[in-house]
N, C-alpha and C. Protein backbone atom coordinates (compact mmCIF):
# COMPACT_ATOMS: atom_id res chain seq x y z
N UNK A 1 9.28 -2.12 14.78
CA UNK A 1 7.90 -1.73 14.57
C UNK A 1 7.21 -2.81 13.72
N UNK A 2 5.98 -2.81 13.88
CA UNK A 2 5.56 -4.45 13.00
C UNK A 2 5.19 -3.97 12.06
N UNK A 3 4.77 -2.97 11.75
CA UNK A 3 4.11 -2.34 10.70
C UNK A 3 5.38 -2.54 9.61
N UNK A 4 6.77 -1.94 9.89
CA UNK A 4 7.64 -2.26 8.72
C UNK A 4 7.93 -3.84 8.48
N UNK A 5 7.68 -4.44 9.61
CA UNK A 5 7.74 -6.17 9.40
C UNK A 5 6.96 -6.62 7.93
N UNK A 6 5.70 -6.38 8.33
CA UNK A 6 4.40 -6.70 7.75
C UNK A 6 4.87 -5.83 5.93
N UNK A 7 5.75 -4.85 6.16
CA UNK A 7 6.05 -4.07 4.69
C UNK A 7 6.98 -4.99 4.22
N UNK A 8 8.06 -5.87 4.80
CA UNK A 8 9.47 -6.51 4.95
C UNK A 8 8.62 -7.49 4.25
N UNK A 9 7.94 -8.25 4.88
CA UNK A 9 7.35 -9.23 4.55
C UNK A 9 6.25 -9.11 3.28
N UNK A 10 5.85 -8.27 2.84
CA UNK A 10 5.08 -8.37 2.12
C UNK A 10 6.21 -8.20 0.95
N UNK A 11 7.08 -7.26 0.79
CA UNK A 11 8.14 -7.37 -0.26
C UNK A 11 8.81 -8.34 -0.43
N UNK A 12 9.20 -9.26 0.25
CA UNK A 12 9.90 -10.06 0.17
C UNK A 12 9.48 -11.39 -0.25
N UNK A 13 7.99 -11.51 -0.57
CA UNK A 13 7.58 -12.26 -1.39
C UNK A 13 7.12 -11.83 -2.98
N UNK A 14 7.47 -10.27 -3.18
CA UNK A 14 7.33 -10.10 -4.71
C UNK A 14 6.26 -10.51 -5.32
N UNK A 15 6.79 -11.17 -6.55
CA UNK A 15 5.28 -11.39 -7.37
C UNK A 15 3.97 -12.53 -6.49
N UNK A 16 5.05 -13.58 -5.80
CA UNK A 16 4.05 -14.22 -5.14
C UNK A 16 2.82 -13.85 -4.47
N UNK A 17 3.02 -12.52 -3.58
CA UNK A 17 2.25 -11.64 -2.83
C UNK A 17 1.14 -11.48 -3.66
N UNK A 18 1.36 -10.99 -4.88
CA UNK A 18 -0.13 -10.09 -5.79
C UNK A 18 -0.88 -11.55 -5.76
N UNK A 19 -0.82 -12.78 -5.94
CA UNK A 19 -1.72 -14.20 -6.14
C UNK A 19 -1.93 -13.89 -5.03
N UNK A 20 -1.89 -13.45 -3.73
CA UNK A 20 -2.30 -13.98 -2.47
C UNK A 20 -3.23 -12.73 -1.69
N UNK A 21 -3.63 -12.08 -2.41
CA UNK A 21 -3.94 -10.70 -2.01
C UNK A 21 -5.39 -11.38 -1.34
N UNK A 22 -5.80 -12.36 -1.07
CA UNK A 22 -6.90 -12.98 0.33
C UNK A 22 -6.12 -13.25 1.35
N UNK A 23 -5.06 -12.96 1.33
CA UNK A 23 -3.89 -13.53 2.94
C UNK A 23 -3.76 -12.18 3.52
N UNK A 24 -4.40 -10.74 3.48
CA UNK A 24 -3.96 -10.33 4.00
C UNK A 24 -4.74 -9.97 5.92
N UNK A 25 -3.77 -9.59 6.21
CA UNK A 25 -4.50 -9.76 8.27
C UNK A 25 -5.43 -9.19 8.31
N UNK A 26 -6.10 -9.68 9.34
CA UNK A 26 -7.40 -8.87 9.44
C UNK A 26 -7.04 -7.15 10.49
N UNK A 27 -7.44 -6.39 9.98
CA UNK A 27 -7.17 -4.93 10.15
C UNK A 27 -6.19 -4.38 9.05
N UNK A 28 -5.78 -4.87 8.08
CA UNK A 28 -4.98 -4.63 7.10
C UNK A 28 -5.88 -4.03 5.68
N UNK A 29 -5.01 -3.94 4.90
CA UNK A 29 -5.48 -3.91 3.43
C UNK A 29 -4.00 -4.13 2.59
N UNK A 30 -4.28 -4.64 1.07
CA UNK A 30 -2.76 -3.95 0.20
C UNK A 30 -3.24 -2.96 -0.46
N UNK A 31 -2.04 -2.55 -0.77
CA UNK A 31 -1.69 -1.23 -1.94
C UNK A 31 -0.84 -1.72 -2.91
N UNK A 32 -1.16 -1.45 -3.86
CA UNK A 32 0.15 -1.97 -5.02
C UNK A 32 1.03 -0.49 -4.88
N UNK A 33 2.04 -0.38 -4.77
CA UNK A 33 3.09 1.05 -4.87
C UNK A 33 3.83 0.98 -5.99
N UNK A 34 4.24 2.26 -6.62
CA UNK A 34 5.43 2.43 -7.93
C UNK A 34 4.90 3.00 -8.77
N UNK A 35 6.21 3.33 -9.99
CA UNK A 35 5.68 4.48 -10.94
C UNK A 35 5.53 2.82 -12.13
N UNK A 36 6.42 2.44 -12.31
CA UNK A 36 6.72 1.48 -13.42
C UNK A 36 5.93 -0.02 -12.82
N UNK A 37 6.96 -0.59 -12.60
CA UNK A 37 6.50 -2.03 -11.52
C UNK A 37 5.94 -1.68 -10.12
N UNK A 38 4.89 -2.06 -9.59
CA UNK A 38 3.85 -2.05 -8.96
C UNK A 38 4.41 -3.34 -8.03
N UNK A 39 4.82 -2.78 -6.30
CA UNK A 39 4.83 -3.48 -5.41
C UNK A 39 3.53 -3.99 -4.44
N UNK A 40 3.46 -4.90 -3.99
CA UNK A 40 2.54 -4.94 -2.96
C UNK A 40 2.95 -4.77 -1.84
N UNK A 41 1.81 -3.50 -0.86
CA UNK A 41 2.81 -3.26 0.48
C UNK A 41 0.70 -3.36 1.57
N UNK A 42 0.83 -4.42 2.47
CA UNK A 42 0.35 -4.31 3.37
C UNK A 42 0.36 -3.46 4.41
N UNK A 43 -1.33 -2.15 4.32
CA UNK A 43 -1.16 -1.41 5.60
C UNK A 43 -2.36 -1.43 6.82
N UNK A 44 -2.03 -1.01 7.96
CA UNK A 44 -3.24 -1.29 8.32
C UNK A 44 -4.12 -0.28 8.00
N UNK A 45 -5.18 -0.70 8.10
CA UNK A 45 -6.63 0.29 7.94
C UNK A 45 -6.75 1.10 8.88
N UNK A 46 -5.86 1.51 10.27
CA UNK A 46 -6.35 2.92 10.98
C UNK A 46 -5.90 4.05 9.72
N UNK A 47 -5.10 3.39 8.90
CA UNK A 47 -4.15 4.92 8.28
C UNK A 47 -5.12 5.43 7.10
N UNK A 48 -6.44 5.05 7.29
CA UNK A 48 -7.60 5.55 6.16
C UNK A 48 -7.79 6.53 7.23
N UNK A 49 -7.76 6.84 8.39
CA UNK A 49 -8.52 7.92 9.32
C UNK A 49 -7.21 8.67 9.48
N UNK A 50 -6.03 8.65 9.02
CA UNK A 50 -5.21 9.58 8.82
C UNK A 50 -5.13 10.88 7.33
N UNK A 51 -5.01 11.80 7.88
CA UNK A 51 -5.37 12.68 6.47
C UNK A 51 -4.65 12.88 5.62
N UNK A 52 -3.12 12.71 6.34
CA UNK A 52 -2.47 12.37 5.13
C UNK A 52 -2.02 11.24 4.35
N UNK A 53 -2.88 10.66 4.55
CA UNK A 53 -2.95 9.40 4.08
C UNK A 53 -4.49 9.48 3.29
N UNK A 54 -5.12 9.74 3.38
CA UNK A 54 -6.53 10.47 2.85
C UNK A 54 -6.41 11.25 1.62
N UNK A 55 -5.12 12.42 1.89
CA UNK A 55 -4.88 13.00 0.38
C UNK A 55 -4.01 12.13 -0.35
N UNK A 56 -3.36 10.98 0.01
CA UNK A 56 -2.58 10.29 -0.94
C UNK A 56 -3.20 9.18 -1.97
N UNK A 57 -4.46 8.96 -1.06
CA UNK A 57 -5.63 8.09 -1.97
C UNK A 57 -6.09 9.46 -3.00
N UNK A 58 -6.30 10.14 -2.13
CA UNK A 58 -7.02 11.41 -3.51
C UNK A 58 -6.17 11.58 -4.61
N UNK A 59 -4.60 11.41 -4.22
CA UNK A 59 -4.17 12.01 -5.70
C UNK A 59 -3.89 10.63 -6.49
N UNK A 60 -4.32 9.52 -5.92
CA UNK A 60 -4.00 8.09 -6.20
C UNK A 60 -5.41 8.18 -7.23
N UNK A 61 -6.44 8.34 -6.73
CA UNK A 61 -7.62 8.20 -7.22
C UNK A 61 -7.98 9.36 -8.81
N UNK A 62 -7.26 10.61 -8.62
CA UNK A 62 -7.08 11.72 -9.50
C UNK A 62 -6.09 11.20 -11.29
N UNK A 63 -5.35 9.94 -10.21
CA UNK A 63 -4.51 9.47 -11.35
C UNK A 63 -4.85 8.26 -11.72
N UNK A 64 -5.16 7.29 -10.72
CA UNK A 64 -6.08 5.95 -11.45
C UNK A 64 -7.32 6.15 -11.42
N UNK A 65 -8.11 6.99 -11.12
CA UNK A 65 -9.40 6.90 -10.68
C UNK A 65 -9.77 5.08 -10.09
N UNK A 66 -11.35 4.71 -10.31
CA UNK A 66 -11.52 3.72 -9.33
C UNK A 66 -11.43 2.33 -9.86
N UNK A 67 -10.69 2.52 -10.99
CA UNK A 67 -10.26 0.78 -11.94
C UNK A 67 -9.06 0.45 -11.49
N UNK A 68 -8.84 -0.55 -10.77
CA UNK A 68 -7.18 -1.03 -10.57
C UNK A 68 -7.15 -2.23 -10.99
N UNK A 69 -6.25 -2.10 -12.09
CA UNK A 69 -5.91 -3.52 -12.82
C UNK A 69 -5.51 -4.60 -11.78
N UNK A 70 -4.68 -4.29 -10.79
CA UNK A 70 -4.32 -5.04 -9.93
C UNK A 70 -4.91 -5.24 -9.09
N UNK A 71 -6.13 -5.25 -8.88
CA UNK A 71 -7.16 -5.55 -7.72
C UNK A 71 -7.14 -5.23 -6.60
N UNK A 72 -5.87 -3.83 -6.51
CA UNK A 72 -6.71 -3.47 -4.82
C UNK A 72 -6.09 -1.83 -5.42
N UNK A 73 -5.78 -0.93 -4.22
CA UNK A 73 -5.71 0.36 -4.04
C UNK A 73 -4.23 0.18 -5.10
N UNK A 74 -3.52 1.29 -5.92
CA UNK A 74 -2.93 1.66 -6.84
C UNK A 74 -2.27 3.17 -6.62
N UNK A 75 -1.23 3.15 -6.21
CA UNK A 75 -0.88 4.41 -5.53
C UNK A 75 0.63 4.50 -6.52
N UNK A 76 0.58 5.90 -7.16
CA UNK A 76 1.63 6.08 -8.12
C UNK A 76 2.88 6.54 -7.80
N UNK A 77 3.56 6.41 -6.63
CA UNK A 77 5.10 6.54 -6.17
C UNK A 77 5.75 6.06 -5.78
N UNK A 78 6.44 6.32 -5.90
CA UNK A 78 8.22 5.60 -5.45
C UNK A 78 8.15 4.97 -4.39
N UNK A 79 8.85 3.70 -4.00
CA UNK A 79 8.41 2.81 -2.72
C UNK A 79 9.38 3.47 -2.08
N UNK A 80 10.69 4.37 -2.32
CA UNK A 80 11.13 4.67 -1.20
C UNK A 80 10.25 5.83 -0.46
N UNK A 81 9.81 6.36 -1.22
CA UNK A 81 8.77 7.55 -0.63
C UNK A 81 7.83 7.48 0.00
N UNK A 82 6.68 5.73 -0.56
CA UNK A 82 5.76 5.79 0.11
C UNK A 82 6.25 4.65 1.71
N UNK A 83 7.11 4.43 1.67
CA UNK A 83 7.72 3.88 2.93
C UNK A 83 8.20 5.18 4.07
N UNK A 84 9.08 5.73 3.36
CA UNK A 84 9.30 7.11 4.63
C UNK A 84 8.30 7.61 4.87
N UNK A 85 7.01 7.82 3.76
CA UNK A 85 5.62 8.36 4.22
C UNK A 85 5.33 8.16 5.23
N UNK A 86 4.80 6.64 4.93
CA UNK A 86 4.39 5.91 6.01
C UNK A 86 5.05 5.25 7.30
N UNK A 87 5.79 5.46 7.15
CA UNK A 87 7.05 4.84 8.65
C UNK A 87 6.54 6.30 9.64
N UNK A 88 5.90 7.35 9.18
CA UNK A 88 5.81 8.39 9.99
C UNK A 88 4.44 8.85 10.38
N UNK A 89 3.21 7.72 9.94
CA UNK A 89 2.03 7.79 10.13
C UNK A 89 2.16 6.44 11.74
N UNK A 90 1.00 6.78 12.51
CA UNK A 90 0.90 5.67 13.43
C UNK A 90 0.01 4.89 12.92
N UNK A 91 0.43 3.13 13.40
CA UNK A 91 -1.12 2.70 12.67
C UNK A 91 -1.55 1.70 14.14
């Protein structure tokens, strides 16, 4: 699936990734993920018109509201969680 490629790949450059957060594809966005250290995970943008993906910004937004130190979306869970999340959304 490319969608986990594009997750493969975005982890696998680590800290490098957060400097590069203008590289990402066009139909994409990042998310920083985690409770402690904050990953960057590239998704595409159909999964904003998914709802459950809609309440995960809400409770993202309930807990950072709209300041993200890290300059993009800030979502407070576990990367194994928000990966099985999302491995089960279509994008």
């Amino acid at each position: 699936m490319a969608f986990k490629k594009i997750l493969r790949r975005s982890l696998s450059r680590g800290k490098e990734a957060t400097s590069m957060s203008s590289k990402v594809p066009k139909g994409y966005f990042a998310v920083y993920v985690g409770e402690e250290e904050k990953k960057r995970f590239v998704v595409p943008v159909s999964f904003l018109n998914e709802p459950q993906f809609q309440e995960l910004l809400s409770m993202a937004e309930q807990e950072f509201g709209f300041d993200h130190p890290m300059g993009g979306i800030t979502i407070p869970c576990r990367e194994d969680i928000f990966i099985s999340f999302t491995s089960h959304l279509v994008p």
